[in-house]
N, C-alpha and C. Protein backbone atom coordinates (compact mmCIF):
# COMPACT_ATOMS: atom_id res chain seq x y z
N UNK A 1 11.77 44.96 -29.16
CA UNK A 1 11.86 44.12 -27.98
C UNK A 1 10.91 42.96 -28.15
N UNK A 2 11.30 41.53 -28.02
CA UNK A 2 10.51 40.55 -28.15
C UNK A 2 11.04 39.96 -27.53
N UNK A 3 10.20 39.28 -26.01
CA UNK A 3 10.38 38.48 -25.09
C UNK A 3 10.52 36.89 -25.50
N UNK A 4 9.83 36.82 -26.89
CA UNK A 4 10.03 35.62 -27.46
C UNK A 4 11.53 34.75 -27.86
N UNK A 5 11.86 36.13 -28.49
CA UNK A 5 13.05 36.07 -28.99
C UNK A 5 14.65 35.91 -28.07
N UNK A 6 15.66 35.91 -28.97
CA UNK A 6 16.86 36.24 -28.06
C UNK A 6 17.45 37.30 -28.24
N UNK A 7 17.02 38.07 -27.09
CA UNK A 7 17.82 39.58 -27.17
C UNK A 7 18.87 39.82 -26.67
N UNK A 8 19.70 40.51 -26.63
CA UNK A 8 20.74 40.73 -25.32
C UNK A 8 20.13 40.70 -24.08
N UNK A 9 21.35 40.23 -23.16
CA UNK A 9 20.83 40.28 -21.77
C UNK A 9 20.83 42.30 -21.15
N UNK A 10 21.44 42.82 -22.05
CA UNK A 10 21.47 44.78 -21.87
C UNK A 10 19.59 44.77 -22.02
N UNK A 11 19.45 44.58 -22.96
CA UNK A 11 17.80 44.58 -23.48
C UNK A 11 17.10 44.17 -22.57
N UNK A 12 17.23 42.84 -22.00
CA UNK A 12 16.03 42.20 -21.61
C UNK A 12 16.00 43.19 -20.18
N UNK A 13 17.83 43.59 -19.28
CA UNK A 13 17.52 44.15 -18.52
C UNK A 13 16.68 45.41 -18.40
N UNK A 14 17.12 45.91 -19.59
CA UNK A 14 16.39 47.65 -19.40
C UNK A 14 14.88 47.20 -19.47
N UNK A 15 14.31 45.77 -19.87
CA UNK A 15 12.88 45.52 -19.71
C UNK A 15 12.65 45.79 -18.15
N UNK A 16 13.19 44.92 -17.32
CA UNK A 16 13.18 44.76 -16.21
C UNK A 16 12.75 45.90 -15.63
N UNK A 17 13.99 47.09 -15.68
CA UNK A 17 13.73 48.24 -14.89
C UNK A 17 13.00 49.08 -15.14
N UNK A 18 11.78 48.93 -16.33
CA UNK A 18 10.98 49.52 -16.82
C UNK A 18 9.56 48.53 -15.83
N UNK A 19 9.72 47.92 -15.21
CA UNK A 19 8.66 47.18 -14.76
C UNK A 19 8.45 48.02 -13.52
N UNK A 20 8.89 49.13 -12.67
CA UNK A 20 8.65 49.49 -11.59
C UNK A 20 7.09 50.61 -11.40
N UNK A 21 6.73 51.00 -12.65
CA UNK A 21 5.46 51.71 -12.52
C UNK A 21 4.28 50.63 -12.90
N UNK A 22 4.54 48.97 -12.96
CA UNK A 22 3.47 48.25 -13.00
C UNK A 22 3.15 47.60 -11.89
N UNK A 23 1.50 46.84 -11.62
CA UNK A 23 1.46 46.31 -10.32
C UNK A 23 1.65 44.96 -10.35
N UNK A 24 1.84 44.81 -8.92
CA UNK A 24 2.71 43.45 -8.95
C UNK A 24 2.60 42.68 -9.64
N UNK A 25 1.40 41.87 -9.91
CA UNK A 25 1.15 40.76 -10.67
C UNK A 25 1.67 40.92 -12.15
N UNK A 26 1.65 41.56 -12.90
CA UNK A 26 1.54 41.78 -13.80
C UNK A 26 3.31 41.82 -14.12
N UNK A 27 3.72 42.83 -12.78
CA UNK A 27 5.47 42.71 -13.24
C UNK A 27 6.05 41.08 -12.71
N UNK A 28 5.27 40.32 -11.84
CA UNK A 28 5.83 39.15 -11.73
C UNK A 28 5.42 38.05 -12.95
N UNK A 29 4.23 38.11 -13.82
CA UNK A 29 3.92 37.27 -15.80
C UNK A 29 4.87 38.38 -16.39
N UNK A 30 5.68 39.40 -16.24
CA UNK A 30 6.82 39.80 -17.38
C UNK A 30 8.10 39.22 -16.79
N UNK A 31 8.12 39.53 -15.96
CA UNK A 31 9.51 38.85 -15.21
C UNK A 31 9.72 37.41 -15.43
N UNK A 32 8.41 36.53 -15.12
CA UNK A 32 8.47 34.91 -15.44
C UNK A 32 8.27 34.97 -17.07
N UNK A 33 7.85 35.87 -18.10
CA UNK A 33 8.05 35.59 -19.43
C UNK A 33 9.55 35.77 -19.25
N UNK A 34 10.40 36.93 -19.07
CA UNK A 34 11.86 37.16 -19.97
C UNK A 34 12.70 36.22 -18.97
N UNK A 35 12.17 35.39 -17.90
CA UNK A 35 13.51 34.61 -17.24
C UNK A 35 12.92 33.15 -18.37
N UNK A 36 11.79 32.90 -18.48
CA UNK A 36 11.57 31.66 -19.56
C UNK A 36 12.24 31.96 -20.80
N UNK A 37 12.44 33.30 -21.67
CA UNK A 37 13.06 33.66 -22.61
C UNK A 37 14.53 33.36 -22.78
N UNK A 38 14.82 34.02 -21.35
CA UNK A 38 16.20 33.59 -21.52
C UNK A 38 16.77 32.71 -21.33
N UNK A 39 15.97 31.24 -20.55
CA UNK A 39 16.30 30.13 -20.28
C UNK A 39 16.38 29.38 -21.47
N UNK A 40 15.39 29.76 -22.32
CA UNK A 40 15.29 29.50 -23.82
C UNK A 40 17.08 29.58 -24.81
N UNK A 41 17.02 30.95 -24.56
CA UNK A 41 18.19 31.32 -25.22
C UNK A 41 19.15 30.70 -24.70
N UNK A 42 19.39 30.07 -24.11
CA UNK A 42 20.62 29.47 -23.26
C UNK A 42 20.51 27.87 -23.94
N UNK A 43 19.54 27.80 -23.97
CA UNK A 43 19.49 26.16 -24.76
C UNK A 43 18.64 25.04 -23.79
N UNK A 44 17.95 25.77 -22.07
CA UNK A 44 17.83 24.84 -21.78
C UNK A 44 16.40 24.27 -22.13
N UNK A 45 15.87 23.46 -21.96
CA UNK A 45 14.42 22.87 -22.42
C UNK A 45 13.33 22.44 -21.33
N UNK A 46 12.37 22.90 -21.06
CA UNK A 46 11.13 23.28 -20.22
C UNK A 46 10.60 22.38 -21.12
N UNK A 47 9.34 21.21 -20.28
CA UNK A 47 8.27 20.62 -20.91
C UNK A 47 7.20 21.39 -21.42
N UNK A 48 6.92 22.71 -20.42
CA UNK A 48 5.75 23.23 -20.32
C UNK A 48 6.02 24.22 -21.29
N UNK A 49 7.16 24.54 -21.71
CA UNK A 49 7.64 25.53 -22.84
C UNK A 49 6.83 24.70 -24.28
N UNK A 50 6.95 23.35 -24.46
CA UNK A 50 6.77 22.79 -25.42
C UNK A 50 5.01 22.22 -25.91
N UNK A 51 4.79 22.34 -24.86
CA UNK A 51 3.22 22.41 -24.94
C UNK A 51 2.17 23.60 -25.56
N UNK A 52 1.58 23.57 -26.17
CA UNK A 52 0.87 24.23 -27.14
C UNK A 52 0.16 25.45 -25.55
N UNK A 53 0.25 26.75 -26.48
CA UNK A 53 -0.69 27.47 -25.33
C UNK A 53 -2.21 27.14 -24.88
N UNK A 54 -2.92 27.05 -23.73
CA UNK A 54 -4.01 26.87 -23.67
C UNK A 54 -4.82 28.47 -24.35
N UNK A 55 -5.60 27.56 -25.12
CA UNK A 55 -6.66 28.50 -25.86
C UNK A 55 -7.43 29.52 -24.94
N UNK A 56 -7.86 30.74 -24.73
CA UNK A 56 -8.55 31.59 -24.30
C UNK A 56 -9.97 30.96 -24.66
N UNK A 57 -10.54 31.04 -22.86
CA UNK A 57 -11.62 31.07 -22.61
C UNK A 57 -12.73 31.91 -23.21
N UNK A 58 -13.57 31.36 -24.28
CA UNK A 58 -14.30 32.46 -25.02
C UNK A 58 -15.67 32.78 -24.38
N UNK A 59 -16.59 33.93 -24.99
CA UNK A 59 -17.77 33.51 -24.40
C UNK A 59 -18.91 32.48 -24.69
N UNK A 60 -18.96 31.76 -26.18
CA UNK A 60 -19.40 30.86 -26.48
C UNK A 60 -18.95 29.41 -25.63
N UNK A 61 -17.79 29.34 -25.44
CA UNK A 61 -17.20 28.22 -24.70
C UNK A 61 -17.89 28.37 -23.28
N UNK A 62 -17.79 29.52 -22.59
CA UNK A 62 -18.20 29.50 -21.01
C UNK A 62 -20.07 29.33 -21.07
N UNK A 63 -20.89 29.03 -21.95
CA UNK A 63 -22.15 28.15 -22.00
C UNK A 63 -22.19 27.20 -21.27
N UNK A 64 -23.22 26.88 -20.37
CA UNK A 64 -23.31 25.76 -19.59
C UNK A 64 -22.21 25.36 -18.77
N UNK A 65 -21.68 26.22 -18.50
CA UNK A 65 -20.19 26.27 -17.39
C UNK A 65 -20.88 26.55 -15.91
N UNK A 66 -22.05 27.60 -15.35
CA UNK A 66 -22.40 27.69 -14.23
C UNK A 66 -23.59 27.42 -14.36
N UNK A 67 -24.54 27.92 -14.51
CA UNK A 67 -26.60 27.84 -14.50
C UNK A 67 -27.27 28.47 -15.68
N UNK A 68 -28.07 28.46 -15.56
CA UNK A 68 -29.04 28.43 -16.38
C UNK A 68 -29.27 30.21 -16.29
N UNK A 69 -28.78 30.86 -15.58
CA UNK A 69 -29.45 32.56 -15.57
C UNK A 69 -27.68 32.96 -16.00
N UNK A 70 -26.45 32.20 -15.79
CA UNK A 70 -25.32 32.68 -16.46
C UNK A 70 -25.53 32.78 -18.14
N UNK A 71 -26.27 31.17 -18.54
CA UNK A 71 -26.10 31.07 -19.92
C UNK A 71 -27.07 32.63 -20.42
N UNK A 72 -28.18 32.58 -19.75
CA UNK A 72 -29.09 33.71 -20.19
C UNK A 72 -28.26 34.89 -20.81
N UNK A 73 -26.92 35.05 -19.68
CA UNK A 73 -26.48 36.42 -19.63
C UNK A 73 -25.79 36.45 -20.68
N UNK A 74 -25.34 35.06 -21.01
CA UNK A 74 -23.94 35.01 -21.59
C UNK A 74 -24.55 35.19 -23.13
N UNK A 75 -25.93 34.77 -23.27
CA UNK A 75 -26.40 34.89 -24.43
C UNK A 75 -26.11 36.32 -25.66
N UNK A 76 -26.68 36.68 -24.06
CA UNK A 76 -27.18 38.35 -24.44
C UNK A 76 -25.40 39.36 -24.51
N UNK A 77 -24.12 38.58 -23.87
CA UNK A 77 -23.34 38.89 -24.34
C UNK A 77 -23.04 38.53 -25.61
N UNK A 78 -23.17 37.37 -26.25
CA UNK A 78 -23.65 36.92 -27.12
C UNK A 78 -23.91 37.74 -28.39
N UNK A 79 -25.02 38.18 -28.05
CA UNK A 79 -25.74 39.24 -29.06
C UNK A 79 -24.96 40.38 -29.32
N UNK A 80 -24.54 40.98 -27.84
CA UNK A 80 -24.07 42.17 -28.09
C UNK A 80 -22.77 41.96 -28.88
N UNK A 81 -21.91 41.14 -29.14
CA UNK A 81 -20.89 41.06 -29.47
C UNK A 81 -20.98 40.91 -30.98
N UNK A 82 -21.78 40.23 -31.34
CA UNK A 82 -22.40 40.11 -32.70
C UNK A 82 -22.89 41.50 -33.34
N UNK A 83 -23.42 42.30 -32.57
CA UNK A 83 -24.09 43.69 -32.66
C UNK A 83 -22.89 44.58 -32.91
N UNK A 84 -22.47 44.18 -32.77
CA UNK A 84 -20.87 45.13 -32.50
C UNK A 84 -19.74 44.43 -33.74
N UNK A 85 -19.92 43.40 -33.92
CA UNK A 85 -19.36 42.96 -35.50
C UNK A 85 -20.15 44.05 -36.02
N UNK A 86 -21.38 43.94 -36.41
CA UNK A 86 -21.73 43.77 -37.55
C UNK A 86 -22.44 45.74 -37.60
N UNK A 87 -21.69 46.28 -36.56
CA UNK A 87 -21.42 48.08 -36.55
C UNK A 87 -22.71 48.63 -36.18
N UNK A 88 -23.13 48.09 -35.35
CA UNK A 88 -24.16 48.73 -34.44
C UNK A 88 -23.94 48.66 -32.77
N UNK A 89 -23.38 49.48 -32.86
CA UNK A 89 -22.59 49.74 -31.39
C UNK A 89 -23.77 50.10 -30.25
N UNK A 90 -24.36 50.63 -30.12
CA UNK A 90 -25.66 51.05 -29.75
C UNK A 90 -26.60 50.17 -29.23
N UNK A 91 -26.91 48.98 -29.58
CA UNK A 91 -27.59 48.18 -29.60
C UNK A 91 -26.49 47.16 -28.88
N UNK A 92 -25.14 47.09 -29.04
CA UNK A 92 -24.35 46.38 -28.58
C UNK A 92 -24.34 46.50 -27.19
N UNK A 93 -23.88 47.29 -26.66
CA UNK A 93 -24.63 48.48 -25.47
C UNK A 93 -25.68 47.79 -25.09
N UNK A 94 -26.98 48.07 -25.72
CA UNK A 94 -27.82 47.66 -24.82
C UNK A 94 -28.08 46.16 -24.34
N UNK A 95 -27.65 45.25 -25.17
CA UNK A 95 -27.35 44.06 -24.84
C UNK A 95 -26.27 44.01 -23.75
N UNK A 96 -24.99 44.49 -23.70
CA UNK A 96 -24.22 44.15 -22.35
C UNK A 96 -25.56 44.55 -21.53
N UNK A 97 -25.69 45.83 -21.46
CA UNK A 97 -26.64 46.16 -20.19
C UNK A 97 -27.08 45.30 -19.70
N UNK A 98 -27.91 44.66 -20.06
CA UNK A 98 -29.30 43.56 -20.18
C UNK A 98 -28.66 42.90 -19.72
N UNK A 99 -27.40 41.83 -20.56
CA UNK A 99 -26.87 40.86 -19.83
C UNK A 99 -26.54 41.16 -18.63
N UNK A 100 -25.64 42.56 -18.05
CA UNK A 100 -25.33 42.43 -16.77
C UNK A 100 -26.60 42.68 -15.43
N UNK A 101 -27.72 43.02 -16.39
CA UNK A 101 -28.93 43.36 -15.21
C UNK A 101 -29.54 41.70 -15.05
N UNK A 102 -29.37 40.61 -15.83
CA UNK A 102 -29.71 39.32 -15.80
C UNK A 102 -28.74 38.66 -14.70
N UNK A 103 -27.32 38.80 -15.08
CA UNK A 103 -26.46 38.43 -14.36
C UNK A 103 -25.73 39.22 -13.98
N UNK A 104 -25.47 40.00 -12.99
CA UNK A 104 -23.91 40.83 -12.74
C UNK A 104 -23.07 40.39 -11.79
N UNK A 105 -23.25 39.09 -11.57
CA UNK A 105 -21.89 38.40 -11.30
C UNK A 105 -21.12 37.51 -12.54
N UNK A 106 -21.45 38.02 -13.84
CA UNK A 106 -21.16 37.36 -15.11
C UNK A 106 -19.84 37.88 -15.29
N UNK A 107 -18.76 37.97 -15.44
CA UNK A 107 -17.39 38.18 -15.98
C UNK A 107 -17.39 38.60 -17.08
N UNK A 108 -17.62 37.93 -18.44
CA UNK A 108 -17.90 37.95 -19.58
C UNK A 108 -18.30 39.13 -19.97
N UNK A 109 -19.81 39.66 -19.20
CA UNK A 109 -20.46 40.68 -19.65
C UNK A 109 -19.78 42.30 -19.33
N UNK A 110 -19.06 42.04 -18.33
CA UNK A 110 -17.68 42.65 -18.45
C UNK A 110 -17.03 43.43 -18.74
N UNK A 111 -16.56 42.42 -19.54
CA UNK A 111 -15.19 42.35 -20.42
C UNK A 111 -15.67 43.03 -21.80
N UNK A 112 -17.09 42.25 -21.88
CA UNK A 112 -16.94 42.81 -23.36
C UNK A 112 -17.88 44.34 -23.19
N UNK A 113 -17.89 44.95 -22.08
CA UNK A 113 -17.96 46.41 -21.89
C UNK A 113 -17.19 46.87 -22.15
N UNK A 114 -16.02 46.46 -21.09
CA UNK A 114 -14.44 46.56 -21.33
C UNK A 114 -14.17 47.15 -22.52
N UNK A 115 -13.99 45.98 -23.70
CA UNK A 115 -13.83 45.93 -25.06
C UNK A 115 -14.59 47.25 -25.43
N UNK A 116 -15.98 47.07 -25.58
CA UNK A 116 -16.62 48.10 -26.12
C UNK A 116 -16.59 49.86 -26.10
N UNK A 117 -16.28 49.63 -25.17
CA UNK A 117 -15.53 51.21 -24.46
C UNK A 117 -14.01 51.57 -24.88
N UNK A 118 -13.30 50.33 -24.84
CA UNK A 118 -11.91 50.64 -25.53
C UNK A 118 -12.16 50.79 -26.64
N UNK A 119 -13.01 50.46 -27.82
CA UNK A 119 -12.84 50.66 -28.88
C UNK A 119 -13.62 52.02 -28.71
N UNK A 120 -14.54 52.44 -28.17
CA UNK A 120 -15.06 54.01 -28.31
C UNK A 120 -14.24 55.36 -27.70
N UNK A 121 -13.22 54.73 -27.63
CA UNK A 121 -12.27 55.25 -26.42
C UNK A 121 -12.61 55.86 -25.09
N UNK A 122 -13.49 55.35 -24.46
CA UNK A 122 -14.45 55.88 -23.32
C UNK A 122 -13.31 54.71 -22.17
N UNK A 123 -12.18 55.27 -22.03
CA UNK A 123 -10.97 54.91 -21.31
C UNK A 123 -11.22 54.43 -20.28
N UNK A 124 -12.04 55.42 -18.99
CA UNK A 124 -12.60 55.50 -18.12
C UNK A 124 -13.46 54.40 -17.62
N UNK A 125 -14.16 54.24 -18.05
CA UNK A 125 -15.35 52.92 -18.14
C UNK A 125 -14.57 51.95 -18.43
N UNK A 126 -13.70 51.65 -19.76
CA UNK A 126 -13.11 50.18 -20.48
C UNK A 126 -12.48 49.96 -19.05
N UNK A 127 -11.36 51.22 -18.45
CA UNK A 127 -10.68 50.65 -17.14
C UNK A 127 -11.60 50.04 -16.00
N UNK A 128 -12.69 50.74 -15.68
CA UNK A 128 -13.92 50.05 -14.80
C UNK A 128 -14.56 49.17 -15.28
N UNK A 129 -14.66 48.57 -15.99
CA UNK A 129 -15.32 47.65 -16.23
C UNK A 129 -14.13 46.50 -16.33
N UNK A 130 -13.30 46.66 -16.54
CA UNK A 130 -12.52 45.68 -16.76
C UNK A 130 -11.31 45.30 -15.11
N UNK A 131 -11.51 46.31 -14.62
CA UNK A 131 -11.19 45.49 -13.11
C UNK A 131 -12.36 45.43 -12.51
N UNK A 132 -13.84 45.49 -12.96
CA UNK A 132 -14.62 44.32 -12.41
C UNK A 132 -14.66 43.28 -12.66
N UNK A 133 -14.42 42.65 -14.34
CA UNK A 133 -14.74 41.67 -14.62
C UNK A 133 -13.36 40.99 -14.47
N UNK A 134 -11.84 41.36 -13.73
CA UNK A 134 -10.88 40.42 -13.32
C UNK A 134 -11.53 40.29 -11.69
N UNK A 135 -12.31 40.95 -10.85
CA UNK A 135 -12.89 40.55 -9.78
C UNK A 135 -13.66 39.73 -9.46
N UNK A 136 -14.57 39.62 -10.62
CA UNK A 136 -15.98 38.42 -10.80
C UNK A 136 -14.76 37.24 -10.84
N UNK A 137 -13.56 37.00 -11.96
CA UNK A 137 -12.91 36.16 -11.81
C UNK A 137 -12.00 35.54 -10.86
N UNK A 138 -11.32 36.79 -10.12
CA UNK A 138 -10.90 36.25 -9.11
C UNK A 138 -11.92 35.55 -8.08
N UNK A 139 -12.77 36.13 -8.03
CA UNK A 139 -13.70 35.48 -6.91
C UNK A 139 -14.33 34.08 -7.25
N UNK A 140 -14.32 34.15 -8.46
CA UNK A 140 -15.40 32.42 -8.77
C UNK A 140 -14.13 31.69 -9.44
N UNK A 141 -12.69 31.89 -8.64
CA UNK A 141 -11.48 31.26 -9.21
C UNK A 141 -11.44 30.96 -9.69
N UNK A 142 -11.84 31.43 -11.16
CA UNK A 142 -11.56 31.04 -12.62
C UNK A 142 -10.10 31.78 -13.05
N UNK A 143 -9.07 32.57 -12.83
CA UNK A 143 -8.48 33.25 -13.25
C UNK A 143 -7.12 32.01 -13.79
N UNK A 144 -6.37 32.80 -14.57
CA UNK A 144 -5.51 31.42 -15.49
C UNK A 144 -5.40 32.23 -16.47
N UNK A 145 -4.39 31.16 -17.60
CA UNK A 145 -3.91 31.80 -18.67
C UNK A 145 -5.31 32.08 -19.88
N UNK A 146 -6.14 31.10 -19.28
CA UNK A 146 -7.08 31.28 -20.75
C UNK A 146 -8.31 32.21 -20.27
N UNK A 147 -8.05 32.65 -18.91
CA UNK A 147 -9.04 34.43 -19.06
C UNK A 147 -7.96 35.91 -18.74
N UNK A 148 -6.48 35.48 -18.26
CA UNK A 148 -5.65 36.42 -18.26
C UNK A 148 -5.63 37.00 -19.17
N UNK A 149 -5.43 36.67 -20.60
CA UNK A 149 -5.59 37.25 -21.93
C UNK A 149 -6.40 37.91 -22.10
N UNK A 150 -7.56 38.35 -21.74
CA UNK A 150 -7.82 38.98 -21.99
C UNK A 150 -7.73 40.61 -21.58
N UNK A 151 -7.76 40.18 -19.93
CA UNK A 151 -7.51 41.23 -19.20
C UNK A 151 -6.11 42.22 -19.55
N UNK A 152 -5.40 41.08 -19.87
CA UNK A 152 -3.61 41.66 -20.34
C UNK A 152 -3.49 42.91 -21.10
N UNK A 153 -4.50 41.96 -22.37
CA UNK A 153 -4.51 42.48 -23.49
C UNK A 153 -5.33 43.89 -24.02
N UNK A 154 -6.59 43.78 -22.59
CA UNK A 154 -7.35 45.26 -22.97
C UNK A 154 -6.66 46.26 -21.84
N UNK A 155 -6.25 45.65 -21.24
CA UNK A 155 -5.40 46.94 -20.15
C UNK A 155 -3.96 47.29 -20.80
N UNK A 156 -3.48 46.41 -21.47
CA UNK A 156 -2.56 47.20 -22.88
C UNK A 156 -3.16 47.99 -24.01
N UNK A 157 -4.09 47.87 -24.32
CA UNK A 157 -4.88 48.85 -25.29
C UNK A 157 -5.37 49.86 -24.83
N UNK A 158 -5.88 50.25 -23.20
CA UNK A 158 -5.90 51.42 -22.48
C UNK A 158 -4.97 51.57 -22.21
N UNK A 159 -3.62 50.92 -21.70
CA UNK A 159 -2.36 52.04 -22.10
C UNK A 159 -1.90 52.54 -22.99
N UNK A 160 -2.26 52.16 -24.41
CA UNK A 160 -1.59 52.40 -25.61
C UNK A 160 -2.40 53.70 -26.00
N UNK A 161 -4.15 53.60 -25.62
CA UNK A 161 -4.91 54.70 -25.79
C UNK A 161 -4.39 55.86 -24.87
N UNK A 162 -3.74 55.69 -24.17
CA UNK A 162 -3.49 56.59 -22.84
C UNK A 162 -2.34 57.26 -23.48
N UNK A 163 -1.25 56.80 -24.17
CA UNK A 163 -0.39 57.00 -24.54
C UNK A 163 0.76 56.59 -23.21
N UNK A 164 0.78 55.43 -22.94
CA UNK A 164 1.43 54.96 -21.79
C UNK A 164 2.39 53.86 -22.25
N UNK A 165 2.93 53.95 -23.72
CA UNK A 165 3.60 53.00 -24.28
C UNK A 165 4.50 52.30 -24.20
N UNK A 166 4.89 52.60 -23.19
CA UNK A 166 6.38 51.16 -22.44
C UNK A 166 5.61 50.89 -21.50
N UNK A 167 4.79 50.41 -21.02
CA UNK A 167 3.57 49.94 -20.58
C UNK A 167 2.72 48.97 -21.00
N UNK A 168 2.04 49.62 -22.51
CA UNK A 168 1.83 48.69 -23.64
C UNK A 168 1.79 48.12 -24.35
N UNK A 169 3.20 48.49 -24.10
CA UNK A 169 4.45 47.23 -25.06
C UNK A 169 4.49 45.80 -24.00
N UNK A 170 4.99 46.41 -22.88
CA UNK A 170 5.47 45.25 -21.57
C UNK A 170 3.96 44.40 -21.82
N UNK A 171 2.53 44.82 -22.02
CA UNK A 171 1.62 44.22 -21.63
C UNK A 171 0.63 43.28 -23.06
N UNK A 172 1.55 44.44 -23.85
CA UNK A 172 0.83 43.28 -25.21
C UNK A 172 1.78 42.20 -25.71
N UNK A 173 3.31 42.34 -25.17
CA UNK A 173 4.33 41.35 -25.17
C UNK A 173 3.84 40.02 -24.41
N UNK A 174 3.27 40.37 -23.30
CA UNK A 174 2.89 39.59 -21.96
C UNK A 174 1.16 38.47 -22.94
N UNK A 175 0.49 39.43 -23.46
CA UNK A 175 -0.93 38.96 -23.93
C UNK A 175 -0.11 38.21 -25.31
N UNK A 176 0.54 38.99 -26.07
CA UNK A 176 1.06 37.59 -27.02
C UNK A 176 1.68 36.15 -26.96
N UNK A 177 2.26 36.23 -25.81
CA UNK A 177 2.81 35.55 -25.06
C UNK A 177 1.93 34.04 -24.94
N UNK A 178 0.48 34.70 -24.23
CA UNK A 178 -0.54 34.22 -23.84
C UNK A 178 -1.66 33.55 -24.92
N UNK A 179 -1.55 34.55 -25.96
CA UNK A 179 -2.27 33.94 -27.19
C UNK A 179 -1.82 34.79 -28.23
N UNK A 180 -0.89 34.50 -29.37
CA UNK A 180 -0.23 35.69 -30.44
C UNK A 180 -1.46 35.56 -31.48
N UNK A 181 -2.43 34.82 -31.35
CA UNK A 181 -3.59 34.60 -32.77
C UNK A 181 -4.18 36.26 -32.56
N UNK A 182 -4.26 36.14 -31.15
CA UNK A 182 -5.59 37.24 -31.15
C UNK A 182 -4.69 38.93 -30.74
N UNK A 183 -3.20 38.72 -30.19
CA UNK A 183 -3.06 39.40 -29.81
C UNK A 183 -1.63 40.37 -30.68
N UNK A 184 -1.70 39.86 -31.86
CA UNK A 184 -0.72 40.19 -32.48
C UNK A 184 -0.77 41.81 -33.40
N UNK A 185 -2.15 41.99 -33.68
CA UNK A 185 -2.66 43.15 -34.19
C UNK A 185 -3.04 44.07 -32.78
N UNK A 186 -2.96 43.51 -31.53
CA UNK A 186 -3.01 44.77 -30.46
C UNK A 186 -4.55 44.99 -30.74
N UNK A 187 -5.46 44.49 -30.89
CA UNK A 187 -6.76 44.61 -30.57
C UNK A 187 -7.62 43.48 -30.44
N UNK A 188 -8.69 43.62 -29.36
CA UNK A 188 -9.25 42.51 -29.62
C UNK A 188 -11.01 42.90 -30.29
N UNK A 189 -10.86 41.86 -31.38
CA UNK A 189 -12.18 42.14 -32.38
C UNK A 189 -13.64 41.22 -31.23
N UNK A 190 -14.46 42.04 -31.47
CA UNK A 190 -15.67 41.36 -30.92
C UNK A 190 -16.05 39.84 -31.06
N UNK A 191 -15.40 39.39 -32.18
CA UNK A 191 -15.70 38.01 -32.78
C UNK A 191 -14.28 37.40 -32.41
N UNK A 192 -13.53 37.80 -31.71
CA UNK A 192 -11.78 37.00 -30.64
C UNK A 192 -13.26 36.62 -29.81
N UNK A 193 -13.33 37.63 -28.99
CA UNK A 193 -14.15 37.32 -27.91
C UNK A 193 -15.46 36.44 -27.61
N UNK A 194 -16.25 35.92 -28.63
CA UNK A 194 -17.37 35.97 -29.11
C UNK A 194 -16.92 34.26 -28.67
């Protein structure tokens, strides 16, 4: 199944009716991917189709975006993310911490809990932490295609860990969609995020 592509309209429907155990938002970015798909397949032509995707908001990029105690935090996400390349998970850890005891209205610091927990498979937490850090965003209305990706993309990797896989298909279809660089291997590496 590739929303990109041209599938049958049998296909794209049985996508559809597979959308009823997701929440809204999420079944209304699959629904607006496979009706853009198929508008595609039909031949007709969208401007906004033709425009390059906007790049995901990284944490190096969000520097000097709010104050001076965000950058602090964002630093120390920063670190941890680096800590976590380079296989010291532990220490990665204690850097989110830090960052979120500096800032915990930081988003960022988050996410890459989020991350960090999905990759330890500590399910539980990656899911809590990661509908906090789409809350920090909704609230300081930053939300959009270039921090959706991320959220898409690690709440498809806790379904895929869950074993919730027409789920994680619908949602890493949706995150490739959004950015295929980072989201094509179905994980996101500490240094996507970084």
């Amino acid at each position: 199944m590739n929303v990109r592509g041209c599938g049958t309209l049998t296909e794209r429907l049985r996508i559809f009716t597979r959308l009823r155990g997701l929440d809204t938002p999420f079944r209304l970015i699959v629904v607006l991917l496979i009706a853009a798909s198929l508008a595609g397949c039909v031949g007709l032509n969208f401007a906004a189709s033709q425009r390059p995707a906007k790049r995901p908001l990284t944490v190096s990029q969000a520097l000097g975006q709010v104050d001076s105690t965000r950058d602090a935090s964002l630093r120390l996400v920063i670190a941890g993310l680096d800590e976590d390349t380079a296989g010291r998970p532990a220490r990665a850890l204690a850097s989110y911490q830090r960052a979120v005891r500096v800032d915990s209205t930081n988003p960022f610091a988050y996410l890459a809990l989020a991350r960090h927990h999905l990759d330890g498979a500590s399910l539980s937490e990656a899911s809590a932490f990661l509908d906090q850090a789409r809350s920090l965003f909704e609230s300081s209305q930053s939300l959009g295609s270039g921090v959706d990706v991320w959220g898409v993309g690690l709440r498809a990797g806790i379904d895929r860990q869950r074993g919730r896989d027409e789920q994680a298909d619908l949602r890493f279809e949706a995150a490739r969609a959004l950015s295929p660089e980072i989201w094509d291997d179905e994980r996101l590496s500490s240094a996507e995020l970084r």
